[in-house]
C-alpha atoms as a PDB file:
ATOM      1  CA  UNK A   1      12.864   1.452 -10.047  1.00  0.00           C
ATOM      2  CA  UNK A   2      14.848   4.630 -10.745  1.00  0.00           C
ATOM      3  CA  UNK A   3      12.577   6.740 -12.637  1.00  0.00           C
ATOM      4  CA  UNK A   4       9.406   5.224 -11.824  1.00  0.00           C
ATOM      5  CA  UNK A   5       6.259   6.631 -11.234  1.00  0.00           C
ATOM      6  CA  UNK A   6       4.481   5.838  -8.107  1.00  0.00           C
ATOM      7  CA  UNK A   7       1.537   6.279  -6.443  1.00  0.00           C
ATOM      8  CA  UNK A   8       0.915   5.194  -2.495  1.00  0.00           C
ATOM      9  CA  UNK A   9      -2.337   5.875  -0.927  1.00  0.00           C
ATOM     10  CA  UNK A  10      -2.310   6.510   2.932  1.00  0.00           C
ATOM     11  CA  UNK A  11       1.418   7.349   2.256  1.00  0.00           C
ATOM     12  CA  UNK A  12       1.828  10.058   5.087  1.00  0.00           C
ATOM     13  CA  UNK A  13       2.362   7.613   7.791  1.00  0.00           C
ATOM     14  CA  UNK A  14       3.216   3.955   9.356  1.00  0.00           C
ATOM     15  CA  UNK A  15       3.197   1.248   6.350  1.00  0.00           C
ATOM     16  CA  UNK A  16       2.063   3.515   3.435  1.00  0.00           C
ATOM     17  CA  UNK A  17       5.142   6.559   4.459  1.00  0.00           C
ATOM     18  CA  UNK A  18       7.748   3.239   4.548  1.00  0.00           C
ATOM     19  CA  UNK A  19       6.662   2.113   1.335  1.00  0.00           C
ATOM     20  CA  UNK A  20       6.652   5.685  -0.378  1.00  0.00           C
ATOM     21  CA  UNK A  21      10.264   6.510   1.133  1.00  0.00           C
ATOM     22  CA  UNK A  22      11.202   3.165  -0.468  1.00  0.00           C
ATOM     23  CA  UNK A  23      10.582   3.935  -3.245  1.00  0.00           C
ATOM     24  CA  UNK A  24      11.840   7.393  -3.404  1.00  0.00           C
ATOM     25  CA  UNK A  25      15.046   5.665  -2.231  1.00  0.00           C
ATOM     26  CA  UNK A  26      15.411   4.500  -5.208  1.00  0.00           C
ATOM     27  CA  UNK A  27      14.521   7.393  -7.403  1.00  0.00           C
ATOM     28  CA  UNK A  28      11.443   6.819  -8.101  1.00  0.00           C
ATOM     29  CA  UNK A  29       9.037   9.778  -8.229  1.00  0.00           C
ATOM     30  CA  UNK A  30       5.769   9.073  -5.989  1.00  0.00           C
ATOM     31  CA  UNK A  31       2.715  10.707  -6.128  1.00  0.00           C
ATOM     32  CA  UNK A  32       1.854  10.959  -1.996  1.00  0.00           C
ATOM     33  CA  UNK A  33      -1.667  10.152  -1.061  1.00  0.00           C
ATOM     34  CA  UNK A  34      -3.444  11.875   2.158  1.00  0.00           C
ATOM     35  CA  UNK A  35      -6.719  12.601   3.531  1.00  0.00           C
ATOM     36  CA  UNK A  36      -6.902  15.511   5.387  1.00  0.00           C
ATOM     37  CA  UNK A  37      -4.655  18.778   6.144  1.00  0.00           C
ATOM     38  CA  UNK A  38      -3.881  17.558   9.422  1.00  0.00           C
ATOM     39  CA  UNK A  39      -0.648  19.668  10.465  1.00  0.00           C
ATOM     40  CA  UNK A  40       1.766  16.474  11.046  1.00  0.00           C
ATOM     41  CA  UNK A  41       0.750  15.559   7.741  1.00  0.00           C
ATOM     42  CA  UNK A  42       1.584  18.555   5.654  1.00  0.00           C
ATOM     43  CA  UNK A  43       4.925  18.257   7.950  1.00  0.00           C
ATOM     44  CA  UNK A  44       5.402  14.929   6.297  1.00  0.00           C
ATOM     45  CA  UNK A  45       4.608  16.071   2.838  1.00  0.00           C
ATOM     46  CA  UNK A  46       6.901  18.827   3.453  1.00  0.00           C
ATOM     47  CA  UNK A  47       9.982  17.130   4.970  1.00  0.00           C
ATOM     48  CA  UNK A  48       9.292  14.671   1.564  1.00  0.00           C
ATOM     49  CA  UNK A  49       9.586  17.288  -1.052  1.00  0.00           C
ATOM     50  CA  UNK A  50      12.845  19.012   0.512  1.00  0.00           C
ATOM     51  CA  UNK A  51      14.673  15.415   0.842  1.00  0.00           C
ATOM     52  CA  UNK A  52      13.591  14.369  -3.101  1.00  0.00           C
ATOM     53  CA  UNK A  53      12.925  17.694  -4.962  1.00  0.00           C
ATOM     54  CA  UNK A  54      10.806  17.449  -7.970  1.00  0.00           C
ATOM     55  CA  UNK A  55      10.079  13.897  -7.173  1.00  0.00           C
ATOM     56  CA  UNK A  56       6.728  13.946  -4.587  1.00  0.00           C
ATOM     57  CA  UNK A  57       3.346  14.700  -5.734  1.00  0.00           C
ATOM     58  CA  UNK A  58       0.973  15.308  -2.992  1.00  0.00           C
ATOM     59  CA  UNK A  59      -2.537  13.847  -3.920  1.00  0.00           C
ATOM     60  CA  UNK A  60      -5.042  14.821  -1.623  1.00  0.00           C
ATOM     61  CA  UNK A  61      -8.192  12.405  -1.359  1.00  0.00           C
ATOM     62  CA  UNK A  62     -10.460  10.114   0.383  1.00  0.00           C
ATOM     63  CA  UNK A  63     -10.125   6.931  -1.268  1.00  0.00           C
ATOM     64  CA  UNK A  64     -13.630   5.972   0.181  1.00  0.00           C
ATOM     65  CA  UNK A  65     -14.893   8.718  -2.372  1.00  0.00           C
ATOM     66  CA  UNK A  66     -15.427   7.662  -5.978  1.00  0.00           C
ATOM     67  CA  UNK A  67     -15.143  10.766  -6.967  1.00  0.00           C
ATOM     68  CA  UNK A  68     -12.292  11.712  -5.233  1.00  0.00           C
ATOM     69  CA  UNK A  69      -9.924   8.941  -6.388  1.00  0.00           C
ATOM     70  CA  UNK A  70     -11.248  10.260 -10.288  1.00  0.00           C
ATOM     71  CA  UNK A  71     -10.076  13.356  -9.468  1.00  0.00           C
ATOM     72  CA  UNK A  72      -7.090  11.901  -7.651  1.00  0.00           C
ATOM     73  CA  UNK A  73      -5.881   9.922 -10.759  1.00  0.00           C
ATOM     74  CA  UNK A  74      -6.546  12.415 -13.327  1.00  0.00           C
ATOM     75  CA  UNK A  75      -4.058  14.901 -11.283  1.00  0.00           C
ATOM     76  CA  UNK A  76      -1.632  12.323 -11.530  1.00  0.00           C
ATOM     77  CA  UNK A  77      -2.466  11.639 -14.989  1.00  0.00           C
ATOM     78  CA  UNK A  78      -1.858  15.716 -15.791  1.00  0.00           C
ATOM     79  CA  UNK A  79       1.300  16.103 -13.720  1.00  0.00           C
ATOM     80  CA  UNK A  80       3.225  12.756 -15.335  1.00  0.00           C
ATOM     81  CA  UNK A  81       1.016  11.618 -18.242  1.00  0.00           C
ATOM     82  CA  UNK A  82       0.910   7.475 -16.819  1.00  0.00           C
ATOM     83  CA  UNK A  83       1.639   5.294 -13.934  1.00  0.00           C
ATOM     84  CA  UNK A  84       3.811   2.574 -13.610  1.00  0.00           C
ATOM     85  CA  UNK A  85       3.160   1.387  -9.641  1.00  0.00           C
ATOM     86  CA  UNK A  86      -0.144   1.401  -7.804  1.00  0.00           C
ATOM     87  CA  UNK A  87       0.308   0.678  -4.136  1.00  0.00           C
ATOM     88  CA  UNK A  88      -3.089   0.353  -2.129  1.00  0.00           C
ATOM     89  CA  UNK A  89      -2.198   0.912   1.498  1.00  0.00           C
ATOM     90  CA  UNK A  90      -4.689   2.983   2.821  1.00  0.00           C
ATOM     91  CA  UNK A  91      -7.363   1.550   5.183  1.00  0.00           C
ATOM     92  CA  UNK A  92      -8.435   1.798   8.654  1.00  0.00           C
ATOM     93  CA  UNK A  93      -9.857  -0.323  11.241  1.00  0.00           C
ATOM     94  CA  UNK A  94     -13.300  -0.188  13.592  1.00  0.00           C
ATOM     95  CA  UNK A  95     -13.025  -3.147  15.610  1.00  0.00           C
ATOM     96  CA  UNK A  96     -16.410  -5.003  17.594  1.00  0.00           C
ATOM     97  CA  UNK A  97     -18.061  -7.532  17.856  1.00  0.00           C
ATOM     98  CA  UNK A  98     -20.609  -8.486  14.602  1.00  0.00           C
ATOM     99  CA  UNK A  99     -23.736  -8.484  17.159  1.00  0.00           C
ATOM    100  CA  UNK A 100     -22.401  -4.753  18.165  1.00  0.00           C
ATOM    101  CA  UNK A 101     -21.143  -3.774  15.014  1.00  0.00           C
ATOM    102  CA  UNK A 102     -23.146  -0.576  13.618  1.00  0.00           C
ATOM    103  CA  UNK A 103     -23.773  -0.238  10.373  1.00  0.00           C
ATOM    104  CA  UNK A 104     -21.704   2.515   9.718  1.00  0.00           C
ATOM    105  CA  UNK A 105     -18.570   0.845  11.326  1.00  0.00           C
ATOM    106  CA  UNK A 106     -19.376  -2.041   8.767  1.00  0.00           C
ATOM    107  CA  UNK A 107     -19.426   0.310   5.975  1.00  0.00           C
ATOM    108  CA  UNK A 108     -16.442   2.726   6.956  1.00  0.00           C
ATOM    109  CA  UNK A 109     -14.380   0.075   6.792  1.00  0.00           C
ATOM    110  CA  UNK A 110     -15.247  -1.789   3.689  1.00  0.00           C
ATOM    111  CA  UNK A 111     -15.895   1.460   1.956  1.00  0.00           C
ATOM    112  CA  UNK A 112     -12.053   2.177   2.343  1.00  0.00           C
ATOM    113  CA  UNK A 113     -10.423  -0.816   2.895  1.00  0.00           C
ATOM    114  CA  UNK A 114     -12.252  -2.659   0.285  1.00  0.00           C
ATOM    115  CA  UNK A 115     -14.085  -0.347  -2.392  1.00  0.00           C
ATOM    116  CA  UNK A 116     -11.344   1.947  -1.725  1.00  0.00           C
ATOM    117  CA  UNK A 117      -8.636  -0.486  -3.488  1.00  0.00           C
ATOM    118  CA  UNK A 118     -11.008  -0.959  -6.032  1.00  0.00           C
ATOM    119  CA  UNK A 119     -11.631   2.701  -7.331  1.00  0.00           C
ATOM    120  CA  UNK A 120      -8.235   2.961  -7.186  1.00  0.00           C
ATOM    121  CA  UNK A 121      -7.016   0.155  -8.702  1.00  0.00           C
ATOM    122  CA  UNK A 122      -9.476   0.478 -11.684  1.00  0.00           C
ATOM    123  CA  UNK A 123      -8.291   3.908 -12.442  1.00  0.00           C
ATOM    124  CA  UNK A 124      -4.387   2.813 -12.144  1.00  0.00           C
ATOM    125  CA  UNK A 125      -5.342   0.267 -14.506  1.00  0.00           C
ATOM    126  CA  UNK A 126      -7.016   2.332 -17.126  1.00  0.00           C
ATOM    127  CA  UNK A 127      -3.834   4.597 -17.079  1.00  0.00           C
ATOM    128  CA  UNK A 128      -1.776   1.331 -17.185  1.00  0.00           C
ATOM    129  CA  UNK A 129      -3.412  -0.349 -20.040  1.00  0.00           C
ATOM    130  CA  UNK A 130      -2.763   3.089 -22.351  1.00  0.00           C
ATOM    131  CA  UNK A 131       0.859   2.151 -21.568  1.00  0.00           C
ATOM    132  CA  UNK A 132       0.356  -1.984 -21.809  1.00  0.00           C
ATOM    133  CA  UNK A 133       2.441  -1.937 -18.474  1.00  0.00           C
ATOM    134  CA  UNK A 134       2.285  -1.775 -15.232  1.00  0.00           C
ATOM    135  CA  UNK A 135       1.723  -3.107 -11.732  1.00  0.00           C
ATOM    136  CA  UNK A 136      -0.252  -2.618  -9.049  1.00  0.00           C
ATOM    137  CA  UNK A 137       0.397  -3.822  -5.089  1.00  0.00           C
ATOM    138  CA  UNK A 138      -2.465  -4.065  -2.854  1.00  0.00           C
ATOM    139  CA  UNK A 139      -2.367  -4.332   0.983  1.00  0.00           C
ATOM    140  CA  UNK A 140      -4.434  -7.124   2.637  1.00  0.00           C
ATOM    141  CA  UNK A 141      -3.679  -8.147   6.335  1.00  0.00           C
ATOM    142  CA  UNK A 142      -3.278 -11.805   7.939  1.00  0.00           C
ATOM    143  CA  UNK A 143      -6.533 -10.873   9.006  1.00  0.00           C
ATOM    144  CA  UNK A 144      -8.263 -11.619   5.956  1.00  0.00           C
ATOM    145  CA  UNK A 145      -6.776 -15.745   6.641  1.00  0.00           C
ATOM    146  CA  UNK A 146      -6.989 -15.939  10.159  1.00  0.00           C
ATOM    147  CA  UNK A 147     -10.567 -13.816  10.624  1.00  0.00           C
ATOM    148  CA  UNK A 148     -10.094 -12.738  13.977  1.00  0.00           C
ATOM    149  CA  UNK A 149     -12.908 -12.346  16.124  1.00  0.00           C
ATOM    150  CA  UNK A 150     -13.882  -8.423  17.031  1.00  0.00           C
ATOM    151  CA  UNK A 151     -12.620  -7.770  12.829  1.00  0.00           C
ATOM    152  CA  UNK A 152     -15.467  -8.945  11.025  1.00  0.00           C
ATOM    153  CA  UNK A 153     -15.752  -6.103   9.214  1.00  0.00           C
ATOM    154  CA  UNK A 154     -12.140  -5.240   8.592  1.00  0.00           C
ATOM    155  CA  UNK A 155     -11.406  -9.374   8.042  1.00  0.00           C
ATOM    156  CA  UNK A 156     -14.483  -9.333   5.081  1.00  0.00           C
ATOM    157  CA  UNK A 157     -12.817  -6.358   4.003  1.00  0.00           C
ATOM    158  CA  UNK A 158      -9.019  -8.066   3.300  1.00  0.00           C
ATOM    159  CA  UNK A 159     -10.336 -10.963   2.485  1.00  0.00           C
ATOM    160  CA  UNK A 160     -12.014  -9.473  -0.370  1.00  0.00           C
ATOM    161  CA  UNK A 161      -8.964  -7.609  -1.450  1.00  0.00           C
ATOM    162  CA  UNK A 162      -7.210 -10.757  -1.823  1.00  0.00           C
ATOM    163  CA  UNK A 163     -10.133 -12.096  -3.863  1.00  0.00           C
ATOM    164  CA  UNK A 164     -10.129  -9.197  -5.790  1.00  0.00           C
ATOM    165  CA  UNK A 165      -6.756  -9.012  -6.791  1.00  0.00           C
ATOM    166  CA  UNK A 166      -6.613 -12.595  -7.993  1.00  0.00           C
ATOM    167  CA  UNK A 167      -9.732 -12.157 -10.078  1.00  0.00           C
ATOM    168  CA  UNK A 168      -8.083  -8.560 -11.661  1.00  0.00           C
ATOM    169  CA  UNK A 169      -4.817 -10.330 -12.034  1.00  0.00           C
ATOM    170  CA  UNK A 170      -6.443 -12.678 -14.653  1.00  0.00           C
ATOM    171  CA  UNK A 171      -8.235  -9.532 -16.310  1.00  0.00           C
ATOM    172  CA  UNK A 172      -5.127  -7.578 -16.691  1.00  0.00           C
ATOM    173  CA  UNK A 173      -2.381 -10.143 -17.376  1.00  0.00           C
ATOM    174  CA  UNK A 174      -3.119  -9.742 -21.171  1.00  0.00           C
ATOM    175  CA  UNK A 175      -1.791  -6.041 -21.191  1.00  0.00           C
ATOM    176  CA  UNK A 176       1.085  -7.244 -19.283  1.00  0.00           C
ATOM    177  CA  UNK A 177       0.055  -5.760 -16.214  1.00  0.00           C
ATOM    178  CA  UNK A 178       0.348  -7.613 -12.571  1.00  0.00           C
ATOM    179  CA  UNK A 179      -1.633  -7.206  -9.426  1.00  0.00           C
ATOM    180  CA  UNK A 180      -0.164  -8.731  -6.391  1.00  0.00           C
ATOM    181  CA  UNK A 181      -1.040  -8.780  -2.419  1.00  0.00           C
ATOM    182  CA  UNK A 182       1.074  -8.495   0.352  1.00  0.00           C
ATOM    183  CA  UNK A 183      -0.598  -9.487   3.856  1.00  0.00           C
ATOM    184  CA  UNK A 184       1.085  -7.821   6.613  1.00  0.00           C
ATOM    185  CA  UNK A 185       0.821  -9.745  10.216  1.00  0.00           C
ATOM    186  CA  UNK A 186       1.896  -7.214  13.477  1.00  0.00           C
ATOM    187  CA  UNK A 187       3.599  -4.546  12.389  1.00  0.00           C
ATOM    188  CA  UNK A 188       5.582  -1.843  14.511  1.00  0.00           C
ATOM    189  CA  UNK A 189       2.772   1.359  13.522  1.00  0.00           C
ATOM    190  CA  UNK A 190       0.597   3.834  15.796  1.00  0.00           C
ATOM    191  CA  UNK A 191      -2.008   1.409  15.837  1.00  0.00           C
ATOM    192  CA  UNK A 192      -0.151  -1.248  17.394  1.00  0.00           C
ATOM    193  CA  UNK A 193       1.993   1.356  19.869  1.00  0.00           C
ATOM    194  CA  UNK A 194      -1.514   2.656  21.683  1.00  0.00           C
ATOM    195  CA  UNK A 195      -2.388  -0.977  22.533  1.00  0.00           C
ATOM    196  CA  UNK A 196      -1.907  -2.003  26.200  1.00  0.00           C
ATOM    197  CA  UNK A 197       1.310  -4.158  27.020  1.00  0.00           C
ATOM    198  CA  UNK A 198      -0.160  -7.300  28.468  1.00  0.00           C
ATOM    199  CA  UNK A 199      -2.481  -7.524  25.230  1.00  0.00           C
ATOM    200  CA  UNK A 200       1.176  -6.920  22.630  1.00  0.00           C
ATOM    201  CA  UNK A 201       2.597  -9.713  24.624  1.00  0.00           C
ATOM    202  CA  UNK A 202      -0.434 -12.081  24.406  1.00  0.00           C
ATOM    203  CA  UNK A 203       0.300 -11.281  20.433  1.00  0.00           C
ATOM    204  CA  UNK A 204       3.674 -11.630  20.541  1.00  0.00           C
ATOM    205  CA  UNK A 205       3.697 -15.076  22.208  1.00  0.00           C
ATOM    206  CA  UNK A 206       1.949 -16.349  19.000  1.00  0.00           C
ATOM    207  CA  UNK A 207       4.482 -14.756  16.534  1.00  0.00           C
ATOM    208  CA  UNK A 208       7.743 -17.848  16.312  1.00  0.00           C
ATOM    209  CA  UNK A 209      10.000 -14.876  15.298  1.00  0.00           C
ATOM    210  CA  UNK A 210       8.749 -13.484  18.999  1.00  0.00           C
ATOM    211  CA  UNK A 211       8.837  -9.758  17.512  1.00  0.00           C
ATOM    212  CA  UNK A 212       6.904  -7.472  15.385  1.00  0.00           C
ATOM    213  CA  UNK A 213       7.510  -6.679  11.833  1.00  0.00           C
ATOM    214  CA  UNK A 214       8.874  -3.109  10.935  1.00  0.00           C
ATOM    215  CA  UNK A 215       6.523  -0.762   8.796  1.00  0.00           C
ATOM    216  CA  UNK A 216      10.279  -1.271   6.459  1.00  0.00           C
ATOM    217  CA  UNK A 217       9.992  -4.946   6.461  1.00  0.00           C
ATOM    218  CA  UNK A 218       6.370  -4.543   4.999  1.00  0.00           C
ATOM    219  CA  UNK A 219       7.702  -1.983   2.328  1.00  0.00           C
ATOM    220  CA  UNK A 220      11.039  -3.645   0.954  1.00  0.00           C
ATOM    221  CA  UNK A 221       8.388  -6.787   0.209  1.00  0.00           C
ATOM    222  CA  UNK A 222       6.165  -4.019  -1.980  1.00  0.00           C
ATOM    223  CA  UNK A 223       9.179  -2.878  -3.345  1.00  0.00           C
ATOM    224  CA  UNK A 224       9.856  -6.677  -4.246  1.00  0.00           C
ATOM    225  CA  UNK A 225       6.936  -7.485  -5.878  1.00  0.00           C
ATOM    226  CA  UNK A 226       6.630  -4.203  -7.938  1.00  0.00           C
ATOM    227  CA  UNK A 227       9.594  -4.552  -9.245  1.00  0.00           C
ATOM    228  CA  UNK A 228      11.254  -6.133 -12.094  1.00  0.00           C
ATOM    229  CA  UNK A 229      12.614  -9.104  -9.825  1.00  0.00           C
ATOM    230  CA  UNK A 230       8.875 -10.135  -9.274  1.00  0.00           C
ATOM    231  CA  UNK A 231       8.025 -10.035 -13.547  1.00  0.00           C
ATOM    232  CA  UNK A 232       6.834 -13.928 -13.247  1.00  0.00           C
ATOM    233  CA  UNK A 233       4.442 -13.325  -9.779  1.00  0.00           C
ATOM    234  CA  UNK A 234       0.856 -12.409 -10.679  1.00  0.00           C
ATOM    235  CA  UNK A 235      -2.120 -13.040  -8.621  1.00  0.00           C
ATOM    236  CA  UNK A 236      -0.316 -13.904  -5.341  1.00  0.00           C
ATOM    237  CA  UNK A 237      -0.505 -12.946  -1.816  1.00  0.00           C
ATOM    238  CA  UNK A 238       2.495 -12.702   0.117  1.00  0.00           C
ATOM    239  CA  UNK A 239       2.689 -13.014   4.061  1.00  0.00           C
ATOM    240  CA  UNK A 240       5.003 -11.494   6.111  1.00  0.00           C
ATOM    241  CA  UNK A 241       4.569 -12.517   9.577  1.00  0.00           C
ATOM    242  CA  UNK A 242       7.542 -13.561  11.145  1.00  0.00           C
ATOM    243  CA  UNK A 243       5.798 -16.549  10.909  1.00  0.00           C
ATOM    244  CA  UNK A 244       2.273 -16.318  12.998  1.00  0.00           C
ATOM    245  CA  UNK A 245       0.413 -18.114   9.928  1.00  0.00           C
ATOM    246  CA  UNK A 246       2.647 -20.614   9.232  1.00  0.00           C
END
């Protein structure tokens, strides 16, 4: 992937700062989606552009925003003139039960998690299909198969980007570009660190690896399937769970 240009949203942390690092590993140049100035993530940004000069493009942007991932894309579109990776990583979760759920925790979450990957996905693929190449990588969860209760908005919401990304696959594949879904089970992030310890091992007791994924795990399988190794998987969702769907 040396030489490729990138673009991770929700790359300033946990999955989506593994996956951007990955890449910039291997000299690609990524374009660094975050939402907000929050100081520990212009840290990030920062301690990114000294360790790969010339090679990080911060892309500020609430991917819930139409608007904003337009404005998002045509900064990238200025600064490199294509795209050759998409990853969709950003997302976010508002857990409750459906009878409790508010309406705004129902639409927070599919507004990012879902409609999110799809403005940003469309406007990857416009600058893809000037180029006839290209793929894009979105993030799902094990969620979206095993519809926990307490997630039925974030479940609806990865389940859909699975659905999605099959359907888009089949529009695409004709300018030779792929879309392909990776569905992360527990992984190692902030998220799962602030849960109590009884309820981790309740989880881990259903995992047969008996561990959690790494956020490094989940990126070296994005790195898989955008690159050149993967050029015969389109419109496929990958697991990695250590085994907890299996």
């Amino acid at each position: 992937m040396q030489d490729a240009r990138v673009c991770v949203t929700g790359a300033t942390r946990g999955i989506g700062l593994a996956i951007a690092e990955r890449f910039l590993a291997d000299g690609a140049s990524v374009a660094v989606n975050y939402r907000s100035d929050r100081p520990e993530t212009l840290a990030v940004l920062d301690r990114l552009e000294k360790e790969h000069p010339g090679r990080v493009l911060p892309v500020r942007a609430d991917i819930s925003s139409f608007d904003e991932v337009k404005r998002m894309f045509q900064q990238i579109r200025a600064a490199w003139g294509g795209l050759d990776v998409q990853v969709n990583n950003a997302g976010h979760a508002q857990d409750s039960f459906a009878l409790m759920m508010s309406e705004d925790a129902w639409r927070s979450v599919v507004d990012t998690d879902l409609s999110g990957t799809f403005a940003c996905a469309k406007q990857a693929a416009w600058l893809m299909a000037a180029q006839r190449s290209g793929t894009i990588v979105n993030i799902s969860s094990v969620s979206a198969i095993t519809s926990p209760a307490g997630q039925a908005n974030y479940a609806a919401a990865k389940a859909g980007v699975v659905a999605f990304s099959r359907t888009l696959a089949k529009e695409l594949a004709r300018m030779n570009i792929r879309v392909n879904v990776i569905a992360p089970g527990f992984v190692e992030t902030e998220m799962l660190d602030q849960l109590p310890s009884a309820m981790k091992d309740e989880y881990l007791a259903l995992i047969p690896d008996r561990r959690f994924g790494s956020a490094e795990e989940i990126a070296n399988a994005v790195f898989f399937l955008a690159s050149p190794a993967a050029s015969y998987i389109n419109g496929h969702c990958l697991v990695v769970d250590g085994g907890l769907t299996a």
